[in-house]
Protein backbone atom coordinates (compact mmCIF):
# COMPACT_ATOMS: atom_id res chain seq x y z
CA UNK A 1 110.68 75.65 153.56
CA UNK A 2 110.60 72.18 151.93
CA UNK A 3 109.92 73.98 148.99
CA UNK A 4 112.49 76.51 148.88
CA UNK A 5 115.10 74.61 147.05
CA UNK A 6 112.85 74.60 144.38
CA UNK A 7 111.82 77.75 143.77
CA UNK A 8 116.13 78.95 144.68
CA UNK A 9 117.18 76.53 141.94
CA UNK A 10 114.40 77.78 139.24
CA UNK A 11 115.29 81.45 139.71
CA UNK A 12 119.18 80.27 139.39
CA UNK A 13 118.61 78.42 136.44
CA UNK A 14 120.07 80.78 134.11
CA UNK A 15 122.44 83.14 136.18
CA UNK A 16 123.00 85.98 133.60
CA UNK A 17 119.14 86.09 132.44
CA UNK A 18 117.94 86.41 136.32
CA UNK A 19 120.87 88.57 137.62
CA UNK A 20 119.83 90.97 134.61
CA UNK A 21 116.23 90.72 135.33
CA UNK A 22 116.61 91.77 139.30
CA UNK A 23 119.00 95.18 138.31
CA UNK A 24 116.44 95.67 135.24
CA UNK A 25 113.23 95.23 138.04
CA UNK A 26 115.21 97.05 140.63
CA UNK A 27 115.54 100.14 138.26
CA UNK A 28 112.30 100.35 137.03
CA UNK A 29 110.97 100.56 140.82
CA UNK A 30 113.59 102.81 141.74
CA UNK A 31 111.93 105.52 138.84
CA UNK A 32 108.38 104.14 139.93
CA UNK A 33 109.02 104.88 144.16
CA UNK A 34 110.53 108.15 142.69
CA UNK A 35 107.45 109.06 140.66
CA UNK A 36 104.83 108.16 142.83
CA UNK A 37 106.93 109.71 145.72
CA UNK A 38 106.65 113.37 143.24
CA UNK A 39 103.09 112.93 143.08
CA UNK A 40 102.94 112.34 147.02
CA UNK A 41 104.89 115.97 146.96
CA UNK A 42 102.67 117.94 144.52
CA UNK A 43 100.01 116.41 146.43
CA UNK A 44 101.26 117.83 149.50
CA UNK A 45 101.78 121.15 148.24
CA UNK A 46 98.61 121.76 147.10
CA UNK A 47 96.69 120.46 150.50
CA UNK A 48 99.52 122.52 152.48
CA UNK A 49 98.56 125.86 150.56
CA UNK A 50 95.95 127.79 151.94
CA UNK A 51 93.38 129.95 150.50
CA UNK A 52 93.77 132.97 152.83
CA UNK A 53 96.85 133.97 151.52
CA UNK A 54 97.05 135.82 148.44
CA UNK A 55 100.19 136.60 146.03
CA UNK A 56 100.39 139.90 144.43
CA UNK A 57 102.09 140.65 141.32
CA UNK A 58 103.09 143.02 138.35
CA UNK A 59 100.42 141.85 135.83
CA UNK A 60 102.30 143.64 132.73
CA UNK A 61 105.97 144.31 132.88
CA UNK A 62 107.51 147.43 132.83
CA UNK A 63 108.53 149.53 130.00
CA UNK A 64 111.14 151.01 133.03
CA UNK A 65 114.21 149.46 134.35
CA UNK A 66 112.18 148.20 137.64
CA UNK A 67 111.09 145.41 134.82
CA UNK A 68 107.88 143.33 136.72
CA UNK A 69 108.35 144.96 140.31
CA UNK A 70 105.93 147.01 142.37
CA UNK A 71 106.80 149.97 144.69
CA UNK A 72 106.53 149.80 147.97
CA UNK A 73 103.91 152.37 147.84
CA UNK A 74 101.50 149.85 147.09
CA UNK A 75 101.50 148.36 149.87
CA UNK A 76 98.97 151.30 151.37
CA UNK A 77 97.14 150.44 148.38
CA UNK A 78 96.14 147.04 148.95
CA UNK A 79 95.87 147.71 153.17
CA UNK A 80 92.95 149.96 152.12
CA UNK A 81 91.05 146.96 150.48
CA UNK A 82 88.35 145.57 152.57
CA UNK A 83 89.19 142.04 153.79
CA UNK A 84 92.68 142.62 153.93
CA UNK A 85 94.63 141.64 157.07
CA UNK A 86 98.06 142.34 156.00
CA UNK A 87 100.48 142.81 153.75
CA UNK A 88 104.37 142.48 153.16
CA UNK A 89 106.65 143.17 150.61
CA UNK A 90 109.34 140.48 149.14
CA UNK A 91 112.33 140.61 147.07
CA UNK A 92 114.33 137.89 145.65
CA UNK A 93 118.45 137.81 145.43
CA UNK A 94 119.08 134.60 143.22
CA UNK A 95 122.81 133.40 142.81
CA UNK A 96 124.61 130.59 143.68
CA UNK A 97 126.61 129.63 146.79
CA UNK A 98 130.46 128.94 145.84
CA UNK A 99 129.41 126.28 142.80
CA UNK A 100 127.30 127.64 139.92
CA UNK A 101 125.69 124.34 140.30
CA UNK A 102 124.28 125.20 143.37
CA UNK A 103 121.60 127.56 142.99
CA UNK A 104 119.90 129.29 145.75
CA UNK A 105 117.85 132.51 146.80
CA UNK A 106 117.70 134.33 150.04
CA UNK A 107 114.07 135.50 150.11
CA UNK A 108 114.24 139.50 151.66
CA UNK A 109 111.14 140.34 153.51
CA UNK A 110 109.97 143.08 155.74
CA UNK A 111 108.58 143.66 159.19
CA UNK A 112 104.76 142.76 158.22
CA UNK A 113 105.78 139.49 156.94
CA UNK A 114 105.17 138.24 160.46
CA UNK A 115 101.60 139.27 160.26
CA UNK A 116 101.39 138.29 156.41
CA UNK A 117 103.02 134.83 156.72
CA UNK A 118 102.74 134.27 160.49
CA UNK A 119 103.00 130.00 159.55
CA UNK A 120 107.02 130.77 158.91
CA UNK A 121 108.52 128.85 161.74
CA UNK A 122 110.56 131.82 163.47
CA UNK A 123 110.01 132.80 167.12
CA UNK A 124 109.27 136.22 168.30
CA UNK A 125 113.00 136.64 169.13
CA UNK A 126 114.10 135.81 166.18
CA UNK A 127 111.87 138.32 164.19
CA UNK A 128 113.62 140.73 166.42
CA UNK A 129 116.86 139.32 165.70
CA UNK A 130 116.64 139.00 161.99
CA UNK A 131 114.80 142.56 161.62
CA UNK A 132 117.68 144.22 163.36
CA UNK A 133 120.31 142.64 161.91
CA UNK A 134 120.73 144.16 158.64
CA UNK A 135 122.93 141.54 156.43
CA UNK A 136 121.42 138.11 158.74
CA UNK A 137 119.45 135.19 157.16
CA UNK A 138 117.73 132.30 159.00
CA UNK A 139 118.23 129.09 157.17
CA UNK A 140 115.47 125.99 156.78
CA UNK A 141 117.09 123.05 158.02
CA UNK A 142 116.86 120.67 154.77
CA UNK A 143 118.70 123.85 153.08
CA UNK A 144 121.59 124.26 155.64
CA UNK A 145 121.72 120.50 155.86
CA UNK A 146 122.12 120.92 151.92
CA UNK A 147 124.15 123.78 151.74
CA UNK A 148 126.27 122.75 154.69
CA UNK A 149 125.90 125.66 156.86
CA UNK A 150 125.48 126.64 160.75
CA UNK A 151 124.32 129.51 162.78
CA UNK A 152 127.75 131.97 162.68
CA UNK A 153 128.33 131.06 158.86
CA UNK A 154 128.95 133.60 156.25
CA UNK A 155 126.62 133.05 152.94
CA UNK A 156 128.04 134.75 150.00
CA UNK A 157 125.49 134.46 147.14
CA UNK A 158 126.96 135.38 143.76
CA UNK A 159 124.91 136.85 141.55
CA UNK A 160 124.68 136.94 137.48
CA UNK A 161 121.97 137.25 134.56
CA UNK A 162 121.76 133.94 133.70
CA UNK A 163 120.10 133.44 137.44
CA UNK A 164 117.64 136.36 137.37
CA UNK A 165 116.94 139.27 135.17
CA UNK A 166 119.53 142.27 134.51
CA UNK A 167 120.07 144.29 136.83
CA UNK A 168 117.37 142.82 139.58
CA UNK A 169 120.54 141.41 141.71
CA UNK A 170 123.01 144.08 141.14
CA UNK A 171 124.58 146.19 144.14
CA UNK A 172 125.31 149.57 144.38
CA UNK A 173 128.79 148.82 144.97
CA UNK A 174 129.19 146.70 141.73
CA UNK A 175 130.25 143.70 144.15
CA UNK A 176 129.27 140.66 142.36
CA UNK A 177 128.34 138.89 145.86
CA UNK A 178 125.73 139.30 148.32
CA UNK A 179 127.41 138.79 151.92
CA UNK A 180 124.91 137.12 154.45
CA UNK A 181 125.33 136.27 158.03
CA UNK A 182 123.60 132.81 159.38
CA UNK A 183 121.70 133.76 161.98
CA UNK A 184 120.49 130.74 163.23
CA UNK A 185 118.25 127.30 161.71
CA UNK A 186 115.22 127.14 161.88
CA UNK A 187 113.03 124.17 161.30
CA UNK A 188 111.53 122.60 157.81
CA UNK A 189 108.14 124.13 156.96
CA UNK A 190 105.38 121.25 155.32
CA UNK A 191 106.63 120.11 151.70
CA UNK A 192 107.93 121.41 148.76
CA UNK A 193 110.31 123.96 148.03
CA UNK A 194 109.25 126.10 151.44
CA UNK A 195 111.84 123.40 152.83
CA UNK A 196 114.65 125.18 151.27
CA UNK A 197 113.57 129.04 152.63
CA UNK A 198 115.86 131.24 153.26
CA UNK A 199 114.76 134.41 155.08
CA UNK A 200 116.57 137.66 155.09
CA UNK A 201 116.03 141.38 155.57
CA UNK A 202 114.19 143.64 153.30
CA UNK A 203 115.90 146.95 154.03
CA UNK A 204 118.88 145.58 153.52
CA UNK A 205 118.61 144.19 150.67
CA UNK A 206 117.12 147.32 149.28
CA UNK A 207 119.37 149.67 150.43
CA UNK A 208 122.32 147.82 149.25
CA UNK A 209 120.86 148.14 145.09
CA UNK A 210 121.53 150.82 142.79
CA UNK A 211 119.76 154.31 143.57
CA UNK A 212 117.24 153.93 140.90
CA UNK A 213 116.18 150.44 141.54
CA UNK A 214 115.01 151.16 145.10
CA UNK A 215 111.96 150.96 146.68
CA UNK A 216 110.53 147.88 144.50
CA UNK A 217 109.60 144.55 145.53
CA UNK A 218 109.19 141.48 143.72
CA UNK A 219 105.54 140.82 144.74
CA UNK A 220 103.73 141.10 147.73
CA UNK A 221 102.23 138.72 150.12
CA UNK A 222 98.86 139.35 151.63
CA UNK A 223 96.49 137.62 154.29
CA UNK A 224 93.13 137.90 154.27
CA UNK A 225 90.49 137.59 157.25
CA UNK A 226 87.88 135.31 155.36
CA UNK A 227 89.46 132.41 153.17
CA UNK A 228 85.49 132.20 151.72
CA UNK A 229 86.23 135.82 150.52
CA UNK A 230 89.69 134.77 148.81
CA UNK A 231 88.86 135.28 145.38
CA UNK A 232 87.13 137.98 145.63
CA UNK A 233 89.37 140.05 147.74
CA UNK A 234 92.00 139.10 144.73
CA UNK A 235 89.33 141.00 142.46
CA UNK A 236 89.02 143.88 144.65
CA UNK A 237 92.91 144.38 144.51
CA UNK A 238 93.57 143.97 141.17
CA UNK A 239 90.31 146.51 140.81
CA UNK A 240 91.99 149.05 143.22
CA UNK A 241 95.41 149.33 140.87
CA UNK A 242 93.61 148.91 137.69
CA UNK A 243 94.31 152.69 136.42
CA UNK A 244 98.25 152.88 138.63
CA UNK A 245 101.33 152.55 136.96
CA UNK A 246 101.61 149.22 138.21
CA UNK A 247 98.59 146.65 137.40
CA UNK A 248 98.52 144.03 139.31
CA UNK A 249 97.47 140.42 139.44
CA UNK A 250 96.43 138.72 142.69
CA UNK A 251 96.11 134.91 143.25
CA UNK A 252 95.64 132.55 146.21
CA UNK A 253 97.85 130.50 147.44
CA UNK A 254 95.95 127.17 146.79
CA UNK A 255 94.97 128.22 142.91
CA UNK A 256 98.67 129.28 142.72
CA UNK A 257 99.88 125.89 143.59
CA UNK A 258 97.31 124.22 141.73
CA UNK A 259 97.89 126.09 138.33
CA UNK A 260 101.57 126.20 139.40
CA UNK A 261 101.31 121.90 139.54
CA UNK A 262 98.88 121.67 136.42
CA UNK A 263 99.60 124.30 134.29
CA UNK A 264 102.07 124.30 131.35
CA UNK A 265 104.69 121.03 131.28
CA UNK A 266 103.35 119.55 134.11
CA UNK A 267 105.60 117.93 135.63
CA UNK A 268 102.83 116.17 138.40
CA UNK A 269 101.01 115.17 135.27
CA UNK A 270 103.90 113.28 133.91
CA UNK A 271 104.44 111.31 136.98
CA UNK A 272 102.22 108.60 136.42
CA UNK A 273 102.77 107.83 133.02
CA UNK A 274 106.13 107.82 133.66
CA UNK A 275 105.87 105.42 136.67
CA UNK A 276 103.03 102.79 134.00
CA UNK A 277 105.74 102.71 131.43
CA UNK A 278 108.37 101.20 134.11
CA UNK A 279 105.54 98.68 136.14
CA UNK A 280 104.68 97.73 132.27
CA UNK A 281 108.50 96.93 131.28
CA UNK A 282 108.60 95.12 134.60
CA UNK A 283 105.41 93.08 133.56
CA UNK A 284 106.86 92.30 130.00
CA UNK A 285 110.24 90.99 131.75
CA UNK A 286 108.41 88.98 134.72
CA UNK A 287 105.68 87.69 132.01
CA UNK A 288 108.49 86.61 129.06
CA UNK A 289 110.91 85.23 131.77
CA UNK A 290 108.24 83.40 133.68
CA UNK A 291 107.01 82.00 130.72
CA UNK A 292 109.54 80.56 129.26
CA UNK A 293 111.04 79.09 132.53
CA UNK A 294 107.74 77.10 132.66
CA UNK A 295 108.14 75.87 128.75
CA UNK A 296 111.51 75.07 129.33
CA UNK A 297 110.92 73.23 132.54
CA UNK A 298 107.30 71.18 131.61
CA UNK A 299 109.01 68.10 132.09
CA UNK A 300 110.17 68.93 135.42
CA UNK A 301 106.84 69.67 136.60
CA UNK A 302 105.36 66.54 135.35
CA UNK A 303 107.63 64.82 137.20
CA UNK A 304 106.59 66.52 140.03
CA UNK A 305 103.25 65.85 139.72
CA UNK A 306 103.99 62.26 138.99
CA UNK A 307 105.62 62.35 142.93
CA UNK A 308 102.74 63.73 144.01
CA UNK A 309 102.61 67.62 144.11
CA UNK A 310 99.51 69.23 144.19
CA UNK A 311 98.61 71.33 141.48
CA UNK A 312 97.84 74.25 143.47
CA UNK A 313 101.64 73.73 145.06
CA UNK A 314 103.15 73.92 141.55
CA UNK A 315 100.87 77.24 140.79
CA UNK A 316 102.67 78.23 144.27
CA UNK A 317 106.15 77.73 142.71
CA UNK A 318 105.47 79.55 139.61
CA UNK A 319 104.01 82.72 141.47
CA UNK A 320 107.08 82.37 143.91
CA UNK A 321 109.60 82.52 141.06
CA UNK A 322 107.75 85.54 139.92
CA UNK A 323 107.08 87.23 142.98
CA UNK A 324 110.71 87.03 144.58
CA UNK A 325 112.49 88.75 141.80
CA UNK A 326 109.73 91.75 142.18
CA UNK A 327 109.45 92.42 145.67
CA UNK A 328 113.26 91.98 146.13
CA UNK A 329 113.49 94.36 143.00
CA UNK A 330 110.57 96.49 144.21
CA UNK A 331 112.21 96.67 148.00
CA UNK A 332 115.98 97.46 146.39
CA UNK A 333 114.29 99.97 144.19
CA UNK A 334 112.62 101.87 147.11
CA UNK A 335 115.97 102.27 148.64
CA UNK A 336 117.66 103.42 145.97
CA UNK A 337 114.99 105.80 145.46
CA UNK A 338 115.81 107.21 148.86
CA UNK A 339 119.58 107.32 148.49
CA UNK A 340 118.21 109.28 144.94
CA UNK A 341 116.21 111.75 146.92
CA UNK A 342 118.34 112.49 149.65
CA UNK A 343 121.34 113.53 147.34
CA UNK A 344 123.02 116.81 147.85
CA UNK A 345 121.56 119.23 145.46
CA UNK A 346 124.97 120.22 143.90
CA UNK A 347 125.07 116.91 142.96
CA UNK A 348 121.71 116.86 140.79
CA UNK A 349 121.34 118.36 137.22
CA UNK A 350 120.69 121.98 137.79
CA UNK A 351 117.32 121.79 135.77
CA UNK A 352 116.12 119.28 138.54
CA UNK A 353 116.73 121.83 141.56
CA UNK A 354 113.88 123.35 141.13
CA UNK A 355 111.88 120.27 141.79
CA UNK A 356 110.50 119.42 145.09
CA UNK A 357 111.65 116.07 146.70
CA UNK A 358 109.86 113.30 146.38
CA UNK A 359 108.20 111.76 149.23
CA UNK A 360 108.80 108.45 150.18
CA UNK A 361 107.08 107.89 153.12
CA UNK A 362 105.74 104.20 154.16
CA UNK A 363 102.79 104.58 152.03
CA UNK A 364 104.88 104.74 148.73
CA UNK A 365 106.60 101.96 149.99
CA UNK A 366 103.28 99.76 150.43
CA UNK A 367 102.21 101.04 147.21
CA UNK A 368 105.37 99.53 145.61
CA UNK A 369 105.29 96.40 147.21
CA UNK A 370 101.58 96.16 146.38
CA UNK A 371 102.49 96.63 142.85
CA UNK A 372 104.81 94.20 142.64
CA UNK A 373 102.89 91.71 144.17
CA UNK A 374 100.15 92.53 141.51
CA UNK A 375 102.84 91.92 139.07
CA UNK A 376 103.90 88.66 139.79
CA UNK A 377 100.82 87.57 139.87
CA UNK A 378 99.71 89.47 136.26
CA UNK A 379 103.36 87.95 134.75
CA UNK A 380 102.53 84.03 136.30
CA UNK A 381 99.01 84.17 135.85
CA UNK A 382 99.46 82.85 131.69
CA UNK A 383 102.25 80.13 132.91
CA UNK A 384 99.93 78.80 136.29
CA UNK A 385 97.16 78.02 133.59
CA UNK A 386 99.56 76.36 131.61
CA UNK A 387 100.23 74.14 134.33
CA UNK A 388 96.72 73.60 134.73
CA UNK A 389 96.15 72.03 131.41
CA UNK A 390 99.23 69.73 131.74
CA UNK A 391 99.45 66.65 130.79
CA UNK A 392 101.46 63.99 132.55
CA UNK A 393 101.60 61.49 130.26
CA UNK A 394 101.80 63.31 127.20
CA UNK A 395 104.79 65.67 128.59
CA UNK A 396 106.90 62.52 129.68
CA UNK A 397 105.87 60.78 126.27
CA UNK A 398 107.76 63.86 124.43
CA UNK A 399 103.97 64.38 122.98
């Protein structure tokens, strides 16, 4: 502690300069917790997804006004395919709930979803209950925490083209809302955007669109008895509605997620780079500011010397002043990162709702404290040799 008003009067030096450098420091770990905590999510997803699940869609669209759905005639279709365990239709209703900011989708699925998708976190009962209730939904917790809803609560979900094709959310009564019950919450399933599920009936869903438009799905979900046999089961269905009216194409899970995470403008890609550019800004600031402090202050540290400091305890100073402002910056950063994370949705740019959360669990923390650490040391390490090669009697000369 004896050498604490030292190292509190060098970082004070200059109030402005270091009360800039701590928000500019704090910032740039705020985007690099954020970042890393993406990567931790994409991450996630991908080692969450399973290869004995298979998605099944349109692989051309449609010259008809059912666009890129299948019938629900398929379904018999791809049972008939060896290594198929089951198979369930789904159909999207995308809207938004009272704020065209906030975007959501109730995803409509029928009675062999159970079998199809039996990791969805509903109870027996509750199949029961949400199969025989024709207008009910059951509600993740993140997305009733976000949406600020409870079991009993209506959920009107307006509909319109700029939130999913023409005519795919339109009701046979021309109503430009689809009125759900709340059920009941159930809990968060492992990362990404399953978090934000919202499961509701099929048939009513279907029966509710315009005449023509019935008996179509969105894409179907299928479980297989050998994860081994994934791919090739995917081959075998794509095979068995080659020559139908409705080609499909059939991917697992885990290759879905993967391509999903790496394919086109990936945004998992991007993390990183993103999260170098801030940890180098930080290193030019720490480095520059570092530097200079020592330059300005040679005297002072000759001085010291000349009272007996240790050369190693003056390289201890120097990494201290460097050090403090980073882990302060890097531990500020992290919680802003988490205030960042856990805002509302409706309070986000709509082009970032479709974006997982990041996860910042202790690990990203470590990481970020690591980091900083590293930095301080990378930003001192030119000034501590400085101080090596210092000369007592030429400094206090003026030499």
């Amino acid at each position: 502690m004896k050498y604490w008003p030292l190292v509190w009067s060098a970082l004070w030096r200059k109030p402005a300069e270091a009360i800039l450098v701590w928000l500019a420091v704090t910032v740039s770990f705020a985007l690099f917790g954020l970042m890393v905590g993406l990567h931790a999510t994409y991450a996630q997803l991908i080692e969450n997804s399973r290869l004995d699940r298979l998605y099944v869609n349109a692989r051309f669209p449609s010259a008809s006004t059912t666009g890129i759905l299948l019938p629900f005639a398929l379904r018999d279709a791809i049972m008939r395919v060896d290594g198929v365990a089951a198979a369930s239709a789904v159909y999207y209703v995308r809207g938004y709930f009272r704020d065209p900011h906030v975007r959501a989708a109730v995803y409509a699925v029928d009675e062999h979803m159970r079998s199809a998708w039996p990791e969805l976190p509903l109870t027996p009962a509750q199949w029961e209950q949400l199969l025989a209730t024709p207008d009910g939904v059951f509600v993740t917790c993140s997305r009733a925490v976000a949406l600020g809803l409870k079991a009993g609560d209506r959920l009107p979900l307006i509909t319109s083209p700029v939130f999913t094709a023409p005519g795919m959310g339109s009701r046979a009564d021309g109503a430009p809302a689809w009125q759900f019950h709340v059920l009941g919450v159930m809990p968060d399933m492992k990362g990404g955007l399953h978090d934000y599920l919202i499961l509701g009936n099929l048939g009513f869903v279907d029966n509710s669109r315009p005449p023509d438009l019935r008996g179509y799905a969105w894409e179907y979900r299928v479980a297989v008895r050998d994860a081994t046999q994934a791919n090739e089961i995917a081959v075998r269905i794509d095979r068995a509605t080659t020559n139908s009216g409705t080609p499909t194409l059939t991917i697992p899970d885990k290759i879905a997620e993967i391509d999903g995470v790496n394919s086109g403008i990936s945004v998992a890609a991007k993390t990183w780079p993103i999260a170098g550019a801030g940890i180098f800004m930080i290193l030019l600031l720490t480095g520059n500011g570092i530097a200079q402090s020592v330059r300005e202050r040679t005297p002072e540290f000759a001085v010291l010397k000349t009272l007996g400091y240790r050369q190693s305890s003056l390289m201890a100073l120097v990494f201290a002043e460097a050090a403090i402002p980073c882990l302060a910056g890097a531990a500020i950063g992290m919680g802003l990162a988490v205030f960042m994370a856990r805002l509302p949705i409706q309070y986000l740019p709509a082009d970032l709702t479709s974006l997982p959360k990041p996860t910042l669990s202790f690990a990203v923390l470590s990481v970020s404290l690591g980091c900083a650490l590293l930095l301080a040391l990378a930003g001192a390490a030119i000034p501590m040799q400085r101080l090596r090669h210092l000369s007592v009697t030429d400094t206090l000369a003026g030499r």
